[in-house]
PDB file of N, CA and C in Angstrom:
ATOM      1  N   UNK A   1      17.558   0.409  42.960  1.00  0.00           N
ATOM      2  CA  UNK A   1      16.580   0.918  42.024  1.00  0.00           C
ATOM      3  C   UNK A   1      15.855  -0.264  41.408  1.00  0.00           C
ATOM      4  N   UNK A   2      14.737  -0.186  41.467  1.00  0.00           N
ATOM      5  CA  UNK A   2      13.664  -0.935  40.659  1.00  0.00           C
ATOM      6  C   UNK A   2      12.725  -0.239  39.568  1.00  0.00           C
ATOM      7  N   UNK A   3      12.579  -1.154  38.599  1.00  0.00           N
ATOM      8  CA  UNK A   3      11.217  -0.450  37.690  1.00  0.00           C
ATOM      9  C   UNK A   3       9.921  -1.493  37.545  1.00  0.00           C
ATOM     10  N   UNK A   4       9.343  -0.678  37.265  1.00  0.00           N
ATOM     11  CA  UNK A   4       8.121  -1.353  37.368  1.00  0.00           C
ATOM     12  C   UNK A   4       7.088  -1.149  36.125  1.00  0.00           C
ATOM     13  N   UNK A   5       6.402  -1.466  35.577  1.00  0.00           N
ATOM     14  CA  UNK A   5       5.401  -1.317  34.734  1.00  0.00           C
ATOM     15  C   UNK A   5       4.239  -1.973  34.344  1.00  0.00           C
ATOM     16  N   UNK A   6       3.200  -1.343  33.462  1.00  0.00           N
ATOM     17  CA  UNK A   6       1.691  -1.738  33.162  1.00  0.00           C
ATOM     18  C   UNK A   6       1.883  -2.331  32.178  1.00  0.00           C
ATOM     19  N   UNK A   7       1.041  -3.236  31.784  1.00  0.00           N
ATOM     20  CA  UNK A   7       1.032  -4.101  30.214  1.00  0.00           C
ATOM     21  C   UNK A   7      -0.250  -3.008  29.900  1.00  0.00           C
ATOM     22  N   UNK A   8      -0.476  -2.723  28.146  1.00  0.00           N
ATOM     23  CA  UNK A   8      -1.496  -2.291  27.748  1.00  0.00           C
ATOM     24  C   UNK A   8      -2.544  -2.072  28.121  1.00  0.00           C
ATOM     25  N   UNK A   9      -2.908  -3.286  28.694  1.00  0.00           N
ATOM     26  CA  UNK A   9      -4.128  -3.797  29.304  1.00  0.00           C
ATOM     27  C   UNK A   9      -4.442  -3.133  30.802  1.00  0.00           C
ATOM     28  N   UNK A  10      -3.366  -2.445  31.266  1.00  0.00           N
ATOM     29  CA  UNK A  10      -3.064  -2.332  32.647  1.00  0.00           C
ATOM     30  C   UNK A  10      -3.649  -2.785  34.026  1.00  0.00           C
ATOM     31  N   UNK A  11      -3.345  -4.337  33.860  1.00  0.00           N
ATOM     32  CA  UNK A  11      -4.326  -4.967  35.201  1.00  0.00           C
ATOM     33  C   UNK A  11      -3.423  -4.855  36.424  1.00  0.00           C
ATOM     34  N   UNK A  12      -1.890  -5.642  35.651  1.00  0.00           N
ATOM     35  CA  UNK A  12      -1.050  -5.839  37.191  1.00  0.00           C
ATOM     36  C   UNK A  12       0.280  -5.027  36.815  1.00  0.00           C
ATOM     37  N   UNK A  13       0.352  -4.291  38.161  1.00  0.00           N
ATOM     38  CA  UNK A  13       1.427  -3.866  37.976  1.00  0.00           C
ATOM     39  C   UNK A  13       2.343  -4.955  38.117  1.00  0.00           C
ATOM     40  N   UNK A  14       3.907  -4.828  37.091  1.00  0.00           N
ATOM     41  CA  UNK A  14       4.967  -5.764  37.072  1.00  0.00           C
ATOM     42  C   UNK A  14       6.187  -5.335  37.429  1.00  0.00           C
ATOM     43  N   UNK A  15       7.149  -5.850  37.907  1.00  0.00           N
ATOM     44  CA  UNK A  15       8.438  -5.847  38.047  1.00  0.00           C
ATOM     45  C   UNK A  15       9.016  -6.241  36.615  1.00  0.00           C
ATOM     46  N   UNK A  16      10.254  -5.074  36.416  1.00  0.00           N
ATOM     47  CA  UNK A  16      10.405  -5.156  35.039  1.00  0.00           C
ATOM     48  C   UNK A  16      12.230  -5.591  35.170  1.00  0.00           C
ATOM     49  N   UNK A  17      12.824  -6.294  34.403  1.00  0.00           N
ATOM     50  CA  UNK A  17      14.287  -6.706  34.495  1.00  0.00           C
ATOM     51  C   UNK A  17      14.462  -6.064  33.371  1.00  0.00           C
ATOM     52  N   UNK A  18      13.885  -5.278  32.389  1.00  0.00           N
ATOM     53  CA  UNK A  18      14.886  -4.382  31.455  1.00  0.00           C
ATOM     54  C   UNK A  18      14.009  -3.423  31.010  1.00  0.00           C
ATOM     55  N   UNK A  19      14.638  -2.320  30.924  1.00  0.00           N
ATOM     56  CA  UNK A  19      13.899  -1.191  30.181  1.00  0.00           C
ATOM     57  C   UNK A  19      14.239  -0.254  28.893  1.00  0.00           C
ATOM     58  N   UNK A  20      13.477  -0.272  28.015  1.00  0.00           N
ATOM     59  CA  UNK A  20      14.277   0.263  27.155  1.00  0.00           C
ATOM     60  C   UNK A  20      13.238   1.377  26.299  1.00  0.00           C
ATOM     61  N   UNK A  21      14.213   2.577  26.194  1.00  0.00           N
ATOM     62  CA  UNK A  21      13.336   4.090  26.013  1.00  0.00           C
ATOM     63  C   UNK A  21      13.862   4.555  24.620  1.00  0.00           C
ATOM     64  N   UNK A  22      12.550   4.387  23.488  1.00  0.00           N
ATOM     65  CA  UNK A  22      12.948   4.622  22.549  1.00  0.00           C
ATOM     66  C   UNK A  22      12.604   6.003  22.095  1.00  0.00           C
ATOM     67  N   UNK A  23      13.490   7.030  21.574  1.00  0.00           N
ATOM     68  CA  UNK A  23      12.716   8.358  21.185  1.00  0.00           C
ATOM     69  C   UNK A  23      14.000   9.149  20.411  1.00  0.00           C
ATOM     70  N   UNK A  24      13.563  10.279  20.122  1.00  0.00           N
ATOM     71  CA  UNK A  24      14.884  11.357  19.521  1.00  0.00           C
ATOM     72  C   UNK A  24      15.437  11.802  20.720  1.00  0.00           C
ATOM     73  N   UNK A  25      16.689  12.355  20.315  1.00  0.00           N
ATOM     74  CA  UNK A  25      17.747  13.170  21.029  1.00  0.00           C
ATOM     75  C   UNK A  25      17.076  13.916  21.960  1.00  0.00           C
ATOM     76  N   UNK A  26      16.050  15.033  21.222  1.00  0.00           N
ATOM     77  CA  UNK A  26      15.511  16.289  22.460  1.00  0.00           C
ATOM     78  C   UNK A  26      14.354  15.464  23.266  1.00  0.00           C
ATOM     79  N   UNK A  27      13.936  14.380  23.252  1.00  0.00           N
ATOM     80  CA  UNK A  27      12.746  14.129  24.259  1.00  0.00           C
ATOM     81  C   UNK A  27      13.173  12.998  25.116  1.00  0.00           C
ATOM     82  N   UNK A  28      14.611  12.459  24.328  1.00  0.00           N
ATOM     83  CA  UNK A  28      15.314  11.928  26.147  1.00  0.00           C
ATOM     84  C   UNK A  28      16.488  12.984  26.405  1.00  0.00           C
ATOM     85  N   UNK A  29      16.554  14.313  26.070  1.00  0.00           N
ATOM     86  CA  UNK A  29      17.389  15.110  26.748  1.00  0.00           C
ATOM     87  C   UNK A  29      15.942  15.895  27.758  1.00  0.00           C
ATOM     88  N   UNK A  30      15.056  15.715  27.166  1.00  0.00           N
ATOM     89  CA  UNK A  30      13.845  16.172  28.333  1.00  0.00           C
ATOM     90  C   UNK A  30      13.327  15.499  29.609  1.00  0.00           C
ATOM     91  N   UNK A  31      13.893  13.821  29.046  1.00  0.00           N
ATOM     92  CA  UNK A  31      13.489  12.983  29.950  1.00  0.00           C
ATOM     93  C   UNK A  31      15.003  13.495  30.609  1.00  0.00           C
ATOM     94  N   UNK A  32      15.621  13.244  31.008  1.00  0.00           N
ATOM     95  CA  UNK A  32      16.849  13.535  31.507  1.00  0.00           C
ATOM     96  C   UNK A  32      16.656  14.691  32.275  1.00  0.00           C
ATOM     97  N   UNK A  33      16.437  15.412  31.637  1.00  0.00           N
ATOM     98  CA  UNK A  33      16.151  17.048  32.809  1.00  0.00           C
ATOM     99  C   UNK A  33      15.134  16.778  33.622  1.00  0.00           C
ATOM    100  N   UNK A  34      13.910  15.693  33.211  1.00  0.00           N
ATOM    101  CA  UNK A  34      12.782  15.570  33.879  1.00  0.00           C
ATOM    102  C   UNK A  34      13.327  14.516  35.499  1.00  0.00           C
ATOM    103  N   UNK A  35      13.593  13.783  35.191  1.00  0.00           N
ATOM    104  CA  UNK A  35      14.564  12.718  36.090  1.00  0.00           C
ATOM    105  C   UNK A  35      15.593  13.071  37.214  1.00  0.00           C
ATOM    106  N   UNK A  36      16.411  14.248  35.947  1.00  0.00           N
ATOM    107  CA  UNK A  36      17.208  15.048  37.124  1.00  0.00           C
ATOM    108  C   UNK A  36      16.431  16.128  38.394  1.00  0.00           C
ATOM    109  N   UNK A  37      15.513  16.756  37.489  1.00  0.00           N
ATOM    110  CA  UNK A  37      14.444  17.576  38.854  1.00  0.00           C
ATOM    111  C   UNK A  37      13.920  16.898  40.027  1.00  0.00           C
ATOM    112  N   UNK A  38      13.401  15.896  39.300  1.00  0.00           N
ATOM    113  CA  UNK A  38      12.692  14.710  40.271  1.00  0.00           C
ATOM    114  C   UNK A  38      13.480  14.476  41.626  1.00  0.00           C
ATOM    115  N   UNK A  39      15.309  14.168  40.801  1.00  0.00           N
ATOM    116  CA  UNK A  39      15.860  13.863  41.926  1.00  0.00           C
ATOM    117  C   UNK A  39      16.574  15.174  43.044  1.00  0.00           C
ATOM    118  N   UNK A  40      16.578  15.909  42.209  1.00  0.00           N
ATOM    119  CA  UNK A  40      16.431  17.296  42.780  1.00  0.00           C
ATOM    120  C   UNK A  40      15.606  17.740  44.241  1.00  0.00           C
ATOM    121  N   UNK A  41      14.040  17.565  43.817  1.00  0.00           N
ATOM    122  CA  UNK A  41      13.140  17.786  44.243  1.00  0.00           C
ATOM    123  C   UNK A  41      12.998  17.100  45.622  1.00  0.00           C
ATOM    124  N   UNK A  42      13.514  15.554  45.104  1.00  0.00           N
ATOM    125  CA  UNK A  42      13.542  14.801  46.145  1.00  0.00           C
ATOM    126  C   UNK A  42      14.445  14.966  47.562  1.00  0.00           C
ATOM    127  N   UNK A  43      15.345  15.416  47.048  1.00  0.00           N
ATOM    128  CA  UNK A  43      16.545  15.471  48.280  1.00  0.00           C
ATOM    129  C   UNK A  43      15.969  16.691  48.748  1.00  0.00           C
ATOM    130  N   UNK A  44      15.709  17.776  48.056  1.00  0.00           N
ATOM    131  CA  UNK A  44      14.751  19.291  48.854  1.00  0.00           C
ATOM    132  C   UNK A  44      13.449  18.688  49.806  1.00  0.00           C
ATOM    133  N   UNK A  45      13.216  17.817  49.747  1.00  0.00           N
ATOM    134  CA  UNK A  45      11.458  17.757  50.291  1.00  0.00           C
ATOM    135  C   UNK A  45      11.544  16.131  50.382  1.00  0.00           C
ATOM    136  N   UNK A  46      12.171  15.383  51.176  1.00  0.00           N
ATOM    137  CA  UNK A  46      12.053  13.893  50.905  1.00  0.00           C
ATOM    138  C   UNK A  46      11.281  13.689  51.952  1.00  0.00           C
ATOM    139  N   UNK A  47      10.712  14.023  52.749  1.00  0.00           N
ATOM    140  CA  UNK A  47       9.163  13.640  53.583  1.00  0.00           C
ATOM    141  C   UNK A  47       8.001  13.916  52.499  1.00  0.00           C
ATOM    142  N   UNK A  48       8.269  14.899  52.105  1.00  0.00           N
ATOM    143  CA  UNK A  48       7.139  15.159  51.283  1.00  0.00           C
ATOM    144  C   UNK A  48       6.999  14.678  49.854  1.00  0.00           C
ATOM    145  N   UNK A  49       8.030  14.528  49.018  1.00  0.00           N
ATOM    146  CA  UNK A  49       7.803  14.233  47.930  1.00  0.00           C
ATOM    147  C   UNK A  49       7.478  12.743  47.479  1.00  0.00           C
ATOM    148  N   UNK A  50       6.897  12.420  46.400  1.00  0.00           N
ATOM    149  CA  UNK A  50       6.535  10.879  46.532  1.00  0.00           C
ATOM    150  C   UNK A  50       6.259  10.415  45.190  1.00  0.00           C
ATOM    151  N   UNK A  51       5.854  11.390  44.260  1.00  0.00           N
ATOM    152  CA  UNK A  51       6.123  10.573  43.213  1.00  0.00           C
ATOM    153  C   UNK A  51       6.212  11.834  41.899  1.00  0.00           C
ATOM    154  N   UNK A  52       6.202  11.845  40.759  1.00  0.00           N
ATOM    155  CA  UNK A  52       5.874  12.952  39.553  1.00  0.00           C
ATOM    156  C   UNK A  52       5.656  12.099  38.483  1.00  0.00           C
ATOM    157  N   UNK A  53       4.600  12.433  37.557  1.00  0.00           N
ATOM    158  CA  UNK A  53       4.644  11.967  36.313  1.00  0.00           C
ATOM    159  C   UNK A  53       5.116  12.489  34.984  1.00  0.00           C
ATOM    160  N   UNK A  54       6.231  11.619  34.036  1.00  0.00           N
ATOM    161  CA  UNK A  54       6.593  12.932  32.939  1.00  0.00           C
ATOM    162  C   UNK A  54       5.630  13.511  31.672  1.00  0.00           C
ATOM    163  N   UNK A  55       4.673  12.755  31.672  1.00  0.00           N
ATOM    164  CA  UNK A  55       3.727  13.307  31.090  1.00  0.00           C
ATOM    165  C   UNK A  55       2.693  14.623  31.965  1.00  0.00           C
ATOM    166  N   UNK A  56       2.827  14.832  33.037  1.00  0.00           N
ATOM    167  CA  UNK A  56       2.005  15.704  33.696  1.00  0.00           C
ATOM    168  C   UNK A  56       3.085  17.070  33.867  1.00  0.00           C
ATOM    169  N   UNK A  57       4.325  16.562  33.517  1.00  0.00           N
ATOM    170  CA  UNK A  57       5.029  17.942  33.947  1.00  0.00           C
ATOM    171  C   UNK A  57       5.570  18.963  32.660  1.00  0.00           C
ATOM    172  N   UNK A  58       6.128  19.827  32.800  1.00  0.00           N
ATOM    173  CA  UNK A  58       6.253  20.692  31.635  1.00  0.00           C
ATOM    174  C   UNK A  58       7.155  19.809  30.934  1.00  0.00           C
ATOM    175  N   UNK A  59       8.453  19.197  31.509  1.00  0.00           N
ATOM    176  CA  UNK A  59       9.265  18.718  30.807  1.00  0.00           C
ATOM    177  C   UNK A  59       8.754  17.808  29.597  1.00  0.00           C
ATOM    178  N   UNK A  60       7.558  16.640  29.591  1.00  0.00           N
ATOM    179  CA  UNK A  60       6.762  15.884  28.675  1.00  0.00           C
ATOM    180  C   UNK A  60       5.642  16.807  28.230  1.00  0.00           C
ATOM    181  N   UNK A  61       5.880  18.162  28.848  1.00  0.00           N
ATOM    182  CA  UNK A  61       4.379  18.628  27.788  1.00  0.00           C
ATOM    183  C   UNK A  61       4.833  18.715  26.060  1.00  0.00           C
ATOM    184  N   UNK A  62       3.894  18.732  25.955  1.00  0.00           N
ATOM    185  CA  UNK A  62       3.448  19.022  24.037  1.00  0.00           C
ATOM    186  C   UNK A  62       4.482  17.684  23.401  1.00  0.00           C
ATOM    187  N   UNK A  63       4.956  16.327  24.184  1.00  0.00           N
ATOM    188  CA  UNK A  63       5.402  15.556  23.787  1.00  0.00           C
ATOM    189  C   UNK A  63       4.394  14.528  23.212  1.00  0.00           C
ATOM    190  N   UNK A  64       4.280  13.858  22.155  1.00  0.00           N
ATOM    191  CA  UNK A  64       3.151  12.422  21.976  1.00  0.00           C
ATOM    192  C   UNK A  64       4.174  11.308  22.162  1.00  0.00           C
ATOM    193  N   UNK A  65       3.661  10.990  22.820  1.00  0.00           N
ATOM    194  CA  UNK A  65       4.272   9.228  23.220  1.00  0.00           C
ATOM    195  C   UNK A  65       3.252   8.397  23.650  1.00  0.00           C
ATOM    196  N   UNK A  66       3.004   7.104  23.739  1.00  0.00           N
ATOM    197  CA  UNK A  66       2.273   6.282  23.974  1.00  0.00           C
ATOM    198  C   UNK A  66       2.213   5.357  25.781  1.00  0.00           C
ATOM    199  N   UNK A  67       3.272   6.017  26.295  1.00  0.00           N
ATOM    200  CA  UNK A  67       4.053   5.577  27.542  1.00  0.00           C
ATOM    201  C   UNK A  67       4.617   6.728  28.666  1.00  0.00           C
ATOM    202  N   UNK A  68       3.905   6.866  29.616  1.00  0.00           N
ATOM    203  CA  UNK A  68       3.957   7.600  30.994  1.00  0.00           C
ATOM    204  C   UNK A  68       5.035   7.389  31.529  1.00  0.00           C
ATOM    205  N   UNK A  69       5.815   7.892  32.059  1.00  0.00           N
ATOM    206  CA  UNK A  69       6.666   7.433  32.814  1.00  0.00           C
ATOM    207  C   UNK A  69       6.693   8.153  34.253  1.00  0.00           C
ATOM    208  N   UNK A  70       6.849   7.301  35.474  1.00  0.00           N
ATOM    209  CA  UNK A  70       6.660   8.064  36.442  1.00  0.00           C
ATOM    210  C   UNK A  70       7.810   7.542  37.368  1.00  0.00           C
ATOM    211  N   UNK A  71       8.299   8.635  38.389  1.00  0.00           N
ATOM    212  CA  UNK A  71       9.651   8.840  39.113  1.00  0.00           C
ATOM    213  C   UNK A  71       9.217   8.812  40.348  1.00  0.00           C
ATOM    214  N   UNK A  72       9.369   7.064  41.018  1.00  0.00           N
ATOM    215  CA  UNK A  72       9.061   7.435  42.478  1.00  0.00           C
ATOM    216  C   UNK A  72      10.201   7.245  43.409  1.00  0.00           C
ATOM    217  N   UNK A  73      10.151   7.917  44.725  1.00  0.00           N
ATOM    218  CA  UNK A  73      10.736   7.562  45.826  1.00  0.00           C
ATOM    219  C   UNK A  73      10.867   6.373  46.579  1.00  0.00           C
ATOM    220  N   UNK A  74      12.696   5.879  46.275  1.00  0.00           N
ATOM    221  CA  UNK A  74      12.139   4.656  47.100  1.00  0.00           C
ATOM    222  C   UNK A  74      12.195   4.905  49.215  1.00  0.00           C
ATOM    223  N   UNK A  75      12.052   4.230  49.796  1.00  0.00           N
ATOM    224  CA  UNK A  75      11.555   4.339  51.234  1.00  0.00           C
ATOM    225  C   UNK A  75      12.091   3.573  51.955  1.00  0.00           C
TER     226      UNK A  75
END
């Protein structure tokens, strides 16, 4: 597993050596359900599936955060 991320600015994507997710109880128990589907999803459809964003899916809806997080397949 690798992560990766944008600086503000978002020019280059980076390789990241630590990550750290700050929020309340229910919106990393959402991220958690969101993560778990993903990997769900993935083992159902792994030709097809390729990436999800948690802001685009129900699990991050009606959430405000300042930071996307997205779940890809590695290959």
């Amino acid at each position: 597993m690798k992560c990766y991320g944008y600086t503000a600015k978002k020019d280059e994507l980076l390789e990241l050596t630590e990550v750290t997710i700050q929020g309340d109880a229910s919106s990393l128990r959402r991220l958690a359900d969101f993560i778990r589907s993903c990997a769900e999803r993935m083992e159902a459809h792994e030709d097809d599936w390729e990436h999800e964003h948690f802001g685009d899916s129900a699990f991050g809806e009606g959430l405000e955060y300042g930071t996307d997080i997205a779940v890809y397949q590695s290959k």
